[in-house]
Protein backbone atom coordinates (compact mmCIF):
# COMPACT_ATOMS: atom_id res chain seq x y z
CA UNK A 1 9.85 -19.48 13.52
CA UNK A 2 6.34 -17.84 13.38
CA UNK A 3 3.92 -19.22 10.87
CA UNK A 4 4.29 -19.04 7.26
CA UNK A 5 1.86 -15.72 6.52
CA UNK A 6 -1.11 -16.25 4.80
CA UNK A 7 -1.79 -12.78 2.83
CA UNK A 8 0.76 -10.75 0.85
CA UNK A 9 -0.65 -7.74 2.75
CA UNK A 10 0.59 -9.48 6.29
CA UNK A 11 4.02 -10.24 4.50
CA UNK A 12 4.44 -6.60 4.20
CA UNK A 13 3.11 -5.57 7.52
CA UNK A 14 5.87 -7.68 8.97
CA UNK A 15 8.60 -6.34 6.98
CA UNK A 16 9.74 -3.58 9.21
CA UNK A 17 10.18 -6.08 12.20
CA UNK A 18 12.36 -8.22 10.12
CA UNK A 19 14.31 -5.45 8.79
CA UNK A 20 18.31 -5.59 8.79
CA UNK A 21 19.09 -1.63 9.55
CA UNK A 22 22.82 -3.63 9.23
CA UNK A 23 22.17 -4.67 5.65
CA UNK A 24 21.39 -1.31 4.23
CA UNK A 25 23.73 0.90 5.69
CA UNK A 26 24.33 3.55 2.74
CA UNK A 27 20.95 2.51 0.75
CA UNK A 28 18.57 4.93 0.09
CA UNK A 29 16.16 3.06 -3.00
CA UNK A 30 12.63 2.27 -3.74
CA UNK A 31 11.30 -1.25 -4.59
CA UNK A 32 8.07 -1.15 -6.05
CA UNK A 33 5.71 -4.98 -5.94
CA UNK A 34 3.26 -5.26 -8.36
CA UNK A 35 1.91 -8.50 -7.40
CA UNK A 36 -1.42 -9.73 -9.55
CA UNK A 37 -4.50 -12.12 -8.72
CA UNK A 38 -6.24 -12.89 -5.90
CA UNK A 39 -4.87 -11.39 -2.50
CA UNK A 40 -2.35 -9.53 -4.66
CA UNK A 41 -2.09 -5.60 -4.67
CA UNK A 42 0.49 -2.66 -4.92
CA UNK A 43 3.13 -1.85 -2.35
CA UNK A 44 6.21 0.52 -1.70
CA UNK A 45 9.32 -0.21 0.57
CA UNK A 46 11.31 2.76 0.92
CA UNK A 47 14.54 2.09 2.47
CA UNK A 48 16.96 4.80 3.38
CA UNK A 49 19.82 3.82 5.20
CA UNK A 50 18.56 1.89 8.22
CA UNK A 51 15.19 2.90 7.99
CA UNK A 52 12.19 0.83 6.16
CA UNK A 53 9.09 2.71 5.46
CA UNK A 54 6.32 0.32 3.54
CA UNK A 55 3.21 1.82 1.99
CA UNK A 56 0.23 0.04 0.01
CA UNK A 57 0.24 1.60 -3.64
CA UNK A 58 2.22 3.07 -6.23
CA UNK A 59 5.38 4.70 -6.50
CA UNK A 60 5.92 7.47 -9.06
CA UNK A 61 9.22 6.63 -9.86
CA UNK A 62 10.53 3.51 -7.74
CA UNK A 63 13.94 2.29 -8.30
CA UNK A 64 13.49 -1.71 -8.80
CA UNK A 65 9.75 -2.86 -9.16
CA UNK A 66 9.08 -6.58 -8.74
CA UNK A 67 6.45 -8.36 -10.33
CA UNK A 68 4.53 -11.66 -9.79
CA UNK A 69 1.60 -13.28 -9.14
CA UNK A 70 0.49 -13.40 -5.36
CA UNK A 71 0.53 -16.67 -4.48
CA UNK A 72 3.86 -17.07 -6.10
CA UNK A 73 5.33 -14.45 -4.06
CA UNK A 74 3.49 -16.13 -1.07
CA UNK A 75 5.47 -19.41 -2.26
CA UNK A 76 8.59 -17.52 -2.70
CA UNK A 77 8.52 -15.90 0.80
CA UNK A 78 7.53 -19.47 2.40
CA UNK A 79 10.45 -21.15 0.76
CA UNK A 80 8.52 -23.46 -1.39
CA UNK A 81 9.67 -21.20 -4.54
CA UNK A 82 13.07 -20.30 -5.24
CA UNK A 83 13.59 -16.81 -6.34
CA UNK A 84 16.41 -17.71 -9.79
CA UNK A 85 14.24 -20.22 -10.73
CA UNK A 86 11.08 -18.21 -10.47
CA UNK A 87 12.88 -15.22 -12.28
CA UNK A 88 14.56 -17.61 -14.99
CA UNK A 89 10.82 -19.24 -15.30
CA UNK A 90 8.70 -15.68 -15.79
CA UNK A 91 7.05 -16.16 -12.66
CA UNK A 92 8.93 -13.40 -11.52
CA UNK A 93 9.93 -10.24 -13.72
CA UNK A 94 11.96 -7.20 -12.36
CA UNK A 95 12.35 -3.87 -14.19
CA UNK A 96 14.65 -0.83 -13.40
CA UNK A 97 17.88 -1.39 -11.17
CA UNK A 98 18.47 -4.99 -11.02
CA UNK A 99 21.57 -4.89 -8.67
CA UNK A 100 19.42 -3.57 -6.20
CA UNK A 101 16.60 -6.09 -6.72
CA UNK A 102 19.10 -8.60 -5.82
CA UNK A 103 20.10 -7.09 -2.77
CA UNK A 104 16.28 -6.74 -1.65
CA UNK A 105 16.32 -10.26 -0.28
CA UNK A 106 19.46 -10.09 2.07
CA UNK A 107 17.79 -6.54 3.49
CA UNK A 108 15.13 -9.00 5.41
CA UNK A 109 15.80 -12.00 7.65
């Protein structure tokens, strides 16, 4: 298991390596994180079928967008934070298609 990252940017810059073409066969979406404080910042996964495409900033019209603080997400990703609770406690807020928010988490290993 490599270490734990340390940066929300580095989280995303590993995505596409731990990308599951498998898991979205037939997806084509956007998923939009907004995450806020320190080390936090704006990125885009586009995933269309078994392709993963991440960019840093905003999407015009994303189809799920995730939002939380950084280190939050950083504790989410790491384990120490588990993503219902976090939701059901306002730590973490999604807007748009919530099916496919849920389904964001099984697209990664």
């Amino acid at each position: 298991m490599p270490d734990a990252p340390s940066s929300c940017k580095q989280v995303f810059e590993q995505m596409p390596s731990r990308f599951k073409k498998e898991a979205a066969e037939g997806l084509n979406a956007v998923y939009q994180f907004d995450l806020s404080g320190e080390g936090g910042g704006k990125w885009q996964i586009s995933i269309n079928n078994d392709k993963c495409d991440i960019k840093e900033g905003a999407h015009p019209s994303p189809n799920a967008t995730i939002s939380m603080a950084a280190q939050d997400y950083l504790d989410m990703v790491a384990g120490k934070l588990n993503p219902q609770m976090a939701f059901m406690s306002g730590k973490l807020r999604v807007s748009g298609d919530m099916g496919l928010a849920l389904r964001f988490q099984g697209l990664f290993g």
